[in-house]
PDB file of N, CA and C in Angstrom:
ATOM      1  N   UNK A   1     -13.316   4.505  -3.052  1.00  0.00           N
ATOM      2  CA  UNK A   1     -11.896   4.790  -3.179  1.00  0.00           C
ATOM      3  C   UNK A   1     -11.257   5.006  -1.809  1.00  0.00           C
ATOM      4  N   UNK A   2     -12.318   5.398  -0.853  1.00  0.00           N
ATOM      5  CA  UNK A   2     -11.549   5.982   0.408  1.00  0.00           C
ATOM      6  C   UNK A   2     -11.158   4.537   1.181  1.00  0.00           C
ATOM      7  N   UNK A   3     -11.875   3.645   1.009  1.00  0.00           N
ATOM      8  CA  UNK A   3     -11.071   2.100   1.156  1.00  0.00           C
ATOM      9  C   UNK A   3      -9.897   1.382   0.584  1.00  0.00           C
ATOM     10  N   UNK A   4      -9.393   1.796  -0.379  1.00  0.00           N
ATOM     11  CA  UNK A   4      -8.425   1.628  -1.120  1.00  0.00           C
ATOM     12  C   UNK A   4      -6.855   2.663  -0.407  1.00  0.00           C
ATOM     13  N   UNK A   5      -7.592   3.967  -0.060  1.00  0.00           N
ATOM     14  CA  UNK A   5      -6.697   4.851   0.627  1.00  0.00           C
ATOM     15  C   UNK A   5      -6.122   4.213   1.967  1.00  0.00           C
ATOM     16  N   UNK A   6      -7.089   3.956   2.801  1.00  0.00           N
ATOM     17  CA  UNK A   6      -7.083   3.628   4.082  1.00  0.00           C
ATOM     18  C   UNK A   6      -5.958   1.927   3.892  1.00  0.00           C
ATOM     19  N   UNK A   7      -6.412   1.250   2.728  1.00  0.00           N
ATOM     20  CA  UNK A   7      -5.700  -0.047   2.711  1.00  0.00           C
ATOM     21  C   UNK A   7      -3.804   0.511   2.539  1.00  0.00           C
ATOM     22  N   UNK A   8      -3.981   1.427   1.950  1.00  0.00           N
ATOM     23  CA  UNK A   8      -2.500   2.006   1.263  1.00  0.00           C
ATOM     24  C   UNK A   8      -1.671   2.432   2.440  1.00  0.00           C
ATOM     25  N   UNK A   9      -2.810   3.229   2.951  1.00  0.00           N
ATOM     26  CA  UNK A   9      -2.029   3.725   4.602  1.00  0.00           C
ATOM     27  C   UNK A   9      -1.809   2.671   5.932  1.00  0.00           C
ATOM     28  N   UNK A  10      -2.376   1.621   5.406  1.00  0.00           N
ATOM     29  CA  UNK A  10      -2.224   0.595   6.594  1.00  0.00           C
ATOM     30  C   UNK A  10      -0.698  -0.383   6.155  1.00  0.00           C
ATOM     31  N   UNK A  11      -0.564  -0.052   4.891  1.00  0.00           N
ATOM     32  CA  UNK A  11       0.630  -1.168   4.477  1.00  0.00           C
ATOM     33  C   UNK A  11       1.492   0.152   4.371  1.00  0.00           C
ATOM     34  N   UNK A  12       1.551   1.325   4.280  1.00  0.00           N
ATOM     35  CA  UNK A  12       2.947   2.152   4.746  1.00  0.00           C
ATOM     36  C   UNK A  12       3.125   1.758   6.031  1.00  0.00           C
ATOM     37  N   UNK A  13       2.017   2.194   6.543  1.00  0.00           N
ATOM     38  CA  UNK A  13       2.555   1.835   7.982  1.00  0.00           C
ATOM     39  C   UNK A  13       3.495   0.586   9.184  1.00  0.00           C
ATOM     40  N   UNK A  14       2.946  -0.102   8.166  1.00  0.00           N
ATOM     41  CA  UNK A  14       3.388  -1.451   8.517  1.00  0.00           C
ATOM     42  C   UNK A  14       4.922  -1.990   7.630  1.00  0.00           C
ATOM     43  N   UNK A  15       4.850  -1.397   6.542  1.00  0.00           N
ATOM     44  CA  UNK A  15       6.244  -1.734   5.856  1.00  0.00           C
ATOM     45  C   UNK A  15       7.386  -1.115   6.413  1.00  0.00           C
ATOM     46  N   UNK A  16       7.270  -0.114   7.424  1.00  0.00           N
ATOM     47  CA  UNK A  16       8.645   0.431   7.733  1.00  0.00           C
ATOM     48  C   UNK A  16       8.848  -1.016   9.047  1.00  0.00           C
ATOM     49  N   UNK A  17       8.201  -1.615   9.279  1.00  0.00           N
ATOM     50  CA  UNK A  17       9.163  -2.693  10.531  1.00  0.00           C
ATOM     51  C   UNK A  17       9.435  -4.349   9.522  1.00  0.00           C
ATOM     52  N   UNK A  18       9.245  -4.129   8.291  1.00  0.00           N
ATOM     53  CA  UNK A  18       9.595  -5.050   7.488  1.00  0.00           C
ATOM     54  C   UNK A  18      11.027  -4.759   6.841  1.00  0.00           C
ATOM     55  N   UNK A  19      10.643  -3.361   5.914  1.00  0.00           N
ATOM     56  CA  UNK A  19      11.862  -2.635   5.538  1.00  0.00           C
ATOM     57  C   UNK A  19      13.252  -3.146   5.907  1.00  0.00           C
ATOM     58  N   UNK A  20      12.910  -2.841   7.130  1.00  0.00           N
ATOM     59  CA  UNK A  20      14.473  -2.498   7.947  1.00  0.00           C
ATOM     60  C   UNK A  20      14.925  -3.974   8.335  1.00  0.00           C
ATOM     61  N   UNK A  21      14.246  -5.039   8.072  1.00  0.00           N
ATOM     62  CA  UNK A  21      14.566  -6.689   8.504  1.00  0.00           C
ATOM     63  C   UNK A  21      15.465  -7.090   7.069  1.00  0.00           C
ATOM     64  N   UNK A  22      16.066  -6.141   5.899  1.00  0.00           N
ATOM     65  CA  UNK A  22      16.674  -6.701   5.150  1.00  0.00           C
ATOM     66  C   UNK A  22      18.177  -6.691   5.867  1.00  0.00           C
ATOM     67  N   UNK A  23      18.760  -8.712   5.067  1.00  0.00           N
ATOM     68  CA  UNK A  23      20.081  -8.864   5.634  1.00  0.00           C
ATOM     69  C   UNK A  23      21.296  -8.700   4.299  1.00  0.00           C
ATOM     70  N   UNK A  24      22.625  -9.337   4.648  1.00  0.00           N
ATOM     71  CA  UNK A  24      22.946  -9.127   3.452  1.00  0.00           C
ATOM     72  C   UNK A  24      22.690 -10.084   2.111  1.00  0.00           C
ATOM     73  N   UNK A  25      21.859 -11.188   2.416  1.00  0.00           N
ATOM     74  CA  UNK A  25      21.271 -11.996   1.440  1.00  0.00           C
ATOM     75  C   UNK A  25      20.062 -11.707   1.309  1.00  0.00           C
ATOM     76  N   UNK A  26      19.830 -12.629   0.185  1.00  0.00           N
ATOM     77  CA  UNK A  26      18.160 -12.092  -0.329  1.00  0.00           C
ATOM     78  C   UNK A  26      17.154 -12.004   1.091  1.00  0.00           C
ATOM     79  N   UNK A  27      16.364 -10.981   1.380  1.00  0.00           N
ATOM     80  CA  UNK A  27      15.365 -11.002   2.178  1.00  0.00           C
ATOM     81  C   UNK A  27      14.630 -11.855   2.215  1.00  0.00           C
ATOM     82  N   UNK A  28      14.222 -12.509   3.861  1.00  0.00           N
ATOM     83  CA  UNK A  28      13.200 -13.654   3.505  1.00  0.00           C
ATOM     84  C   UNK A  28      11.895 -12.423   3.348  1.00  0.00           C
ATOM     85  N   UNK A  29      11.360 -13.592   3.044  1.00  0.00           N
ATOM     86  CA  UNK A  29       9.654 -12.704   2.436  1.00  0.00           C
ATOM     87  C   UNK A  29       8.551 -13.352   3.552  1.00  0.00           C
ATOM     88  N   UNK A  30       7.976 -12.110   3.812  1.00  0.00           N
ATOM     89  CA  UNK A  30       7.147 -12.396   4.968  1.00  0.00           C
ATOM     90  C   UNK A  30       5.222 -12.290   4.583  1.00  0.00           C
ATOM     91  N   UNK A  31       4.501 -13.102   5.112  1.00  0.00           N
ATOM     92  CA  UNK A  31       3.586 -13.172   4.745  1.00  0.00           C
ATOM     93  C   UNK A  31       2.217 -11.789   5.336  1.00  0.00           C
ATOM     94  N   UNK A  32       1.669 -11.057   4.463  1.00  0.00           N
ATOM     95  CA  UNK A  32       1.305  -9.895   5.037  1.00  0.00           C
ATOM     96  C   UNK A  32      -0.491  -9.900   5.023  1.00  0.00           C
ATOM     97  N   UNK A  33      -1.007 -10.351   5.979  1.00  0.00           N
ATOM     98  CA  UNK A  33      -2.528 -10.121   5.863  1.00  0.00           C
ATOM     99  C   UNK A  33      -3.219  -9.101   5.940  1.00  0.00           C
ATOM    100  N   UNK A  34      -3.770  -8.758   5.511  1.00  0.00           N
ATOM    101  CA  UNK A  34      -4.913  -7.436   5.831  1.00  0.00           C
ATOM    102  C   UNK A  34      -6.366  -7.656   5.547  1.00  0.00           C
ATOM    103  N   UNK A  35      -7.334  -7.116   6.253  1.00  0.00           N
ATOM    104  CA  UNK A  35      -9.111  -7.277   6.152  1.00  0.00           C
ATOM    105  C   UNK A  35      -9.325  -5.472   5.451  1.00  0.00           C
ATOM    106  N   UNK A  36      -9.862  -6.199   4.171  1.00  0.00           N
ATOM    107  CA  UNK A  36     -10.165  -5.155   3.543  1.00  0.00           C
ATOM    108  C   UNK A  36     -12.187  -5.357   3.104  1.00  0.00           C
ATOM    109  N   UNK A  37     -12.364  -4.371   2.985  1.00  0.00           N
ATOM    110  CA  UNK A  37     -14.226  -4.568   2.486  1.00  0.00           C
ATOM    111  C   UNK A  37     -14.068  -5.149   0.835  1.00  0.00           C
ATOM    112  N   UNK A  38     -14.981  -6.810   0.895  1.00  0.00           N
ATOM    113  CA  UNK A  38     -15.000  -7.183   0.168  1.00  0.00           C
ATOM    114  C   UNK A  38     -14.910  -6.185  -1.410  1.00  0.00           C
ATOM    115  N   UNK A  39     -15.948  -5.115  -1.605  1.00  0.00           N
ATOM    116  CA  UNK A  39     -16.146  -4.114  -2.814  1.00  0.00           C
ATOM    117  C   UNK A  39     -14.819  -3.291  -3.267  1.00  0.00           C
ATOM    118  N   UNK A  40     -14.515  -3.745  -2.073  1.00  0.00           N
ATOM    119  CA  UNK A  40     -12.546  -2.682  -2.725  1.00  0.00           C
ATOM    120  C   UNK A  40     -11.639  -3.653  -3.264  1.00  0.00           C
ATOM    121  N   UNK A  41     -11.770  -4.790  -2.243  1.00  0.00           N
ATOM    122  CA  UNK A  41     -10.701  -5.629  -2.801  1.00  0.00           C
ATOM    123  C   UNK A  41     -11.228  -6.203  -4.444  1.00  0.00           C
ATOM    124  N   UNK A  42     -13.043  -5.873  -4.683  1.00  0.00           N
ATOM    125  CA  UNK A  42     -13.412  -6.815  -6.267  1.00  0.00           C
ATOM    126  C   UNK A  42     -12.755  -5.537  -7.035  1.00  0.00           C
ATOM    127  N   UNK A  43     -12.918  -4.430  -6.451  1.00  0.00           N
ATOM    128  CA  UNK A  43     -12.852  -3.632  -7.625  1.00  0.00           C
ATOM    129  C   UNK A  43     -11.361  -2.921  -7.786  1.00  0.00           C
ATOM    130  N   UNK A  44     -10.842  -3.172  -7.155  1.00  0.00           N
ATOM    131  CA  UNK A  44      -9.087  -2.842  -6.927  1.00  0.00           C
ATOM    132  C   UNK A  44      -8.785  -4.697  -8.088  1.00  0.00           C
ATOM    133  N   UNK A  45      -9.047  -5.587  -7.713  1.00  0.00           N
ATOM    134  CA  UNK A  45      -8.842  -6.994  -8.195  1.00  0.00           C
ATOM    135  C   UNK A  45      -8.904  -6.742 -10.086  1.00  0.00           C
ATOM    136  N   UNK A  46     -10.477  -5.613  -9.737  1.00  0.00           N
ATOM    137  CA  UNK A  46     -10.877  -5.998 -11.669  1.00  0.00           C
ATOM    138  C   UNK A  46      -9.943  -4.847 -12.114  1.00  0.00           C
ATOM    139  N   UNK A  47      -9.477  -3.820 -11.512  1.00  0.00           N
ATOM    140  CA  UNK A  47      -8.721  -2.366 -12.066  1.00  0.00           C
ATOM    141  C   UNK A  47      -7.297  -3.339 -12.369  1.00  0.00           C
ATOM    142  N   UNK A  48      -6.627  -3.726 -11.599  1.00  0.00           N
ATOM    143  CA  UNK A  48      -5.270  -4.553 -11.956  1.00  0.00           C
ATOM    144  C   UNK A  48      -5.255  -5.555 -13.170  1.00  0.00           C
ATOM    145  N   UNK A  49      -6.711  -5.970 -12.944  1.00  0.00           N
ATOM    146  CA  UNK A  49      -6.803  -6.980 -14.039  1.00  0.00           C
ATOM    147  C   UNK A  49      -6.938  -6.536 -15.491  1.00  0.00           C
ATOM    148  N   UNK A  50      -7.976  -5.582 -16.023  1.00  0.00           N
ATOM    149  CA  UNK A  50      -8.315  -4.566 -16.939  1.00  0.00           C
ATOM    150  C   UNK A  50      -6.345  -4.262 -17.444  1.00  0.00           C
ATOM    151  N   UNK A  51      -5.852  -3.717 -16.542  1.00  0.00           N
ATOM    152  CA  UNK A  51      -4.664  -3.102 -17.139  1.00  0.00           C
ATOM    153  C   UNK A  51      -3.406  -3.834 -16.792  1.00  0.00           C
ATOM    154  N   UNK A  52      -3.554  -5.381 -16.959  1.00  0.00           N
ATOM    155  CA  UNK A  52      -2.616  -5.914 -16.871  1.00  0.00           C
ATOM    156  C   UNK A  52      -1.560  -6.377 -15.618  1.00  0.00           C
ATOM    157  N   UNK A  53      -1.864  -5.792 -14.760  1.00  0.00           N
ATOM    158  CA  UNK A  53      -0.944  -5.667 -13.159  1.00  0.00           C
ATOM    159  C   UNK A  53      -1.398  -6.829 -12.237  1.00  0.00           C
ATOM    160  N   UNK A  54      -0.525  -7.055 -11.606  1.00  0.00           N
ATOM    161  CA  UNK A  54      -0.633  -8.100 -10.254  1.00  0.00           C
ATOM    162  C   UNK A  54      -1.103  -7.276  -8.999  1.00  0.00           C
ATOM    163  N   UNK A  55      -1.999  -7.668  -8.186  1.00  0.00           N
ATOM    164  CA  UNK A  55      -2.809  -6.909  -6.983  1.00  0.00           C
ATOM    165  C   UNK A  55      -1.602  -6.919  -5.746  1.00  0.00           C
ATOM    166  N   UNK A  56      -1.170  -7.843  -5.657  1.00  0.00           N
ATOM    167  CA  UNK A  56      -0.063  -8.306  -4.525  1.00  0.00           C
ATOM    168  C   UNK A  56       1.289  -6.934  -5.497  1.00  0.00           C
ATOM    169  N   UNK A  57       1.730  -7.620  -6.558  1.00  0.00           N
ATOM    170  CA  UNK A  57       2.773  -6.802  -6.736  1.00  0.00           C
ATOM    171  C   UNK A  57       2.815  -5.127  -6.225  1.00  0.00           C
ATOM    172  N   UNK A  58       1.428  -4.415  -6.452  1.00  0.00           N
ATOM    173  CA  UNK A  58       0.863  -3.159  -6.917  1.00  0.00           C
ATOM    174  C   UNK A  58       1.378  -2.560  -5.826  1.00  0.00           C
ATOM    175  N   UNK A  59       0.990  -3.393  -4.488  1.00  0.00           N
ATOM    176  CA  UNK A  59       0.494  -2.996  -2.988  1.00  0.00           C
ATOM    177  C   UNK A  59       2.175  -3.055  -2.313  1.00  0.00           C
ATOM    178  N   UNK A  60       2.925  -3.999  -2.868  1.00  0.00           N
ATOM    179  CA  UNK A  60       4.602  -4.052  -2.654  1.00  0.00           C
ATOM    180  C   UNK A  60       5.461  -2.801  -3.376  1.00  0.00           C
ATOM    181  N   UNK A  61       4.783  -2.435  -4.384  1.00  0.00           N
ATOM    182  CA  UNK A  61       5.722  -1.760  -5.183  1.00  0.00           C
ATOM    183  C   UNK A  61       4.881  -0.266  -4.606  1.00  0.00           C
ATOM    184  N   UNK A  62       4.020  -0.107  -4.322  1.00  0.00           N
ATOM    185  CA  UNK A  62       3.212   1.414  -3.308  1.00  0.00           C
ATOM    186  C   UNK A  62       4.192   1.118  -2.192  1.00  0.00           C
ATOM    187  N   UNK A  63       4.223   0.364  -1.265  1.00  0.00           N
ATOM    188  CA  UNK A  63       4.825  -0.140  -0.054  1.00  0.00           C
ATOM    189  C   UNK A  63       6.275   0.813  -0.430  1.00  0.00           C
ATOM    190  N   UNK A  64       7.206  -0.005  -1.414  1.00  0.00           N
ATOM    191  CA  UNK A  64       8.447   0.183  -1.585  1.00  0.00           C
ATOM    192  C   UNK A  64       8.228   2.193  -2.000  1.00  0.00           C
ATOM    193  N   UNK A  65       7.646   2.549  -2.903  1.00  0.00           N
ATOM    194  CA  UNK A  65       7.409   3.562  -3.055  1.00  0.00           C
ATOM    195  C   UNK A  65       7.696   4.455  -2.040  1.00  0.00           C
ATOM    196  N   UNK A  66       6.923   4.334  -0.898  1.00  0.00           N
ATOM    197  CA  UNK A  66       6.997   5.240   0.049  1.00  0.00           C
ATOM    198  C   UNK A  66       8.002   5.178   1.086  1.00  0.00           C
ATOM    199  N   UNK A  67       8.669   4.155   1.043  1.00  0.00           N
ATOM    200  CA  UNK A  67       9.539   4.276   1.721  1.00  0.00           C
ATOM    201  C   UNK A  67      10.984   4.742   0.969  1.00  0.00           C
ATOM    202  N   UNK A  68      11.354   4.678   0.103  1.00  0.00           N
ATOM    203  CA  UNK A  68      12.232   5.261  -0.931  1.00  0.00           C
ATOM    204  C   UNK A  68      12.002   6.775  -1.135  1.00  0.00           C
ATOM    205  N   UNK A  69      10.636   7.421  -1.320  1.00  0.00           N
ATOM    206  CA  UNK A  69      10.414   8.846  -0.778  1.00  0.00           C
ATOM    207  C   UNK A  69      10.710   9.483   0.164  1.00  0.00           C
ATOM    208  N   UNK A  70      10.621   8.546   1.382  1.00  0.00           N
ATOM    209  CA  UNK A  70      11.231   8.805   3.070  1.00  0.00           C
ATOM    210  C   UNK A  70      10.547  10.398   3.058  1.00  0.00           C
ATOM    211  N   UNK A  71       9.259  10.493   2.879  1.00  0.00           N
ATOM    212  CA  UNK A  71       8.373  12.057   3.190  1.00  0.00           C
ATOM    213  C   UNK A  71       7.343  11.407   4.314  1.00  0.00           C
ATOM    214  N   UNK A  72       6.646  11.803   4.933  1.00  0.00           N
ATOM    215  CA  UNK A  72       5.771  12.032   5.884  1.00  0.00           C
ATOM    216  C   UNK A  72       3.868  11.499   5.453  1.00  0.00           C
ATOM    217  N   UNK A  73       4.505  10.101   4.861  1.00  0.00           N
ATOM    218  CA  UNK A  73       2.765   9.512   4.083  1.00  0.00           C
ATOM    219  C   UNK A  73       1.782  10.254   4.783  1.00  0.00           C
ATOM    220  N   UNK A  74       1.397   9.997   5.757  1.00  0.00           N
ATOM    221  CA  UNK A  74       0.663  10.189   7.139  1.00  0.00           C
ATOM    222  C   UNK A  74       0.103  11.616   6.702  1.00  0.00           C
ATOM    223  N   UNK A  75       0.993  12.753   6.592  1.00  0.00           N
ATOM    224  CA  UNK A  75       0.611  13.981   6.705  1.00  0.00           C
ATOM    225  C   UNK A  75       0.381  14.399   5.255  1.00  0.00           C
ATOM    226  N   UNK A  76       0.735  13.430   4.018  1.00  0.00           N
ATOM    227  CA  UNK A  76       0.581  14.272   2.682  1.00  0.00           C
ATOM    228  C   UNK A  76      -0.522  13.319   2.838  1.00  0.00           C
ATOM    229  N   UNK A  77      -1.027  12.276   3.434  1.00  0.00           N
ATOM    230  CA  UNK A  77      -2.218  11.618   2.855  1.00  0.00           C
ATOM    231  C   UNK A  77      -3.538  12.403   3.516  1.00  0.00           C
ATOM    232  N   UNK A  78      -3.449  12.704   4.909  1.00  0.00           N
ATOM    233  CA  UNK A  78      -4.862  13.345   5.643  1.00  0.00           C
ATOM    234  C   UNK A  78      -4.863  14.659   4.972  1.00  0.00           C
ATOM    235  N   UNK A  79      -3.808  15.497   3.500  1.00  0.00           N
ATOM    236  CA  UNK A  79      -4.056  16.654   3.193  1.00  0.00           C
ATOM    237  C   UNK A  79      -4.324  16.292   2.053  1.00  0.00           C
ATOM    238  N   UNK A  80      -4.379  15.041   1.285  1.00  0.00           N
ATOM    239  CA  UNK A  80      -5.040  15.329   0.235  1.00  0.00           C
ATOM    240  C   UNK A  80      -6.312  14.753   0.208  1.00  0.00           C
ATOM    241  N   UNK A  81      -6.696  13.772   1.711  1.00  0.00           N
ATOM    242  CA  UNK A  81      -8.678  13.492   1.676  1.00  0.00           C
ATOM    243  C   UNK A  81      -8.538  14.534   2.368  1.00  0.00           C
ATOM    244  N   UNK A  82      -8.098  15.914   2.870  1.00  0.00           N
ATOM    245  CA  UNK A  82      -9.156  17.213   2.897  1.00  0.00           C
ATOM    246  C   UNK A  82      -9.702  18.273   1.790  1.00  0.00           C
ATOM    247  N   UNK A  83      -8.400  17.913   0.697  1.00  0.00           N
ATOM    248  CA  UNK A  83      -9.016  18.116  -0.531  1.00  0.00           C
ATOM    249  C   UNK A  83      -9.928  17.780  -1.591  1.00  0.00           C
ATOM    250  N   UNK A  84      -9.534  16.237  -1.476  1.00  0.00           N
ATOM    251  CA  UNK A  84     -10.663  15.834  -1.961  1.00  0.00           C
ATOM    252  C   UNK A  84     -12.113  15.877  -1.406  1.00  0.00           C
ATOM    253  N   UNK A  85     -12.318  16.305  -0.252  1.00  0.00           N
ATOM    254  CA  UNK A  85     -13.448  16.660   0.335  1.00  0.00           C
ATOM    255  C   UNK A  85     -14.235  17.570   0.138  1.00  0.00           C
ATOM    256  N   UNK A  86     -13.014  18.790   0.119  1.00  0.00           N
ATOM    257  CA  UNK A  86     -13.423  19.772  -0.441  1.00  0.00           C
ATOM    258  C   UNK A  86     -14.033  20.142  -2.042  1.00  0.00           C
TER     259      UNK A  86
END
């Protein structure tokens, strides 16, 4: 799971210099790569699949999520893997 976290925090991070490229027509859509460990991406792939969801949509609509929150990902995410650690 902690690969799945780390993938989540790499596309907040990166969606705020996309975000802000909307004009007043439809946004072009930009193509977004990431290297994830094969075992996250099968098992993130079969969880979307099981319950119906698109893997691409999931990771856009988390993306959009956090930026519509406009809170501090960064700092609520390293406090809740110290909990879960705990």
């Amino acid at each position: 799971m902690n690969g799945f976290v780390e993938i989540l925090k790499y596309a907040a991070f990166h969606a705020e210099g996309m975000a802000r490229t909307a004009a007043a027509r439809r946004p072009e859509k930009i193509q977004f790569n990431i290297r994830v460990d094969g075992e996250v991406l099968a098992r993130f792939r079969d969880y979307c699949r099981r319950n119906g969801l698109d893997p691409q949509g999931q990771v856009v609509l988390f993306m959009r999520k956090v930026l519509d929150t406009e809170f501090d990902f960064q700092e609520r995410l390293w406090s809740a893997l110290k909990e879960e650690r705990s």
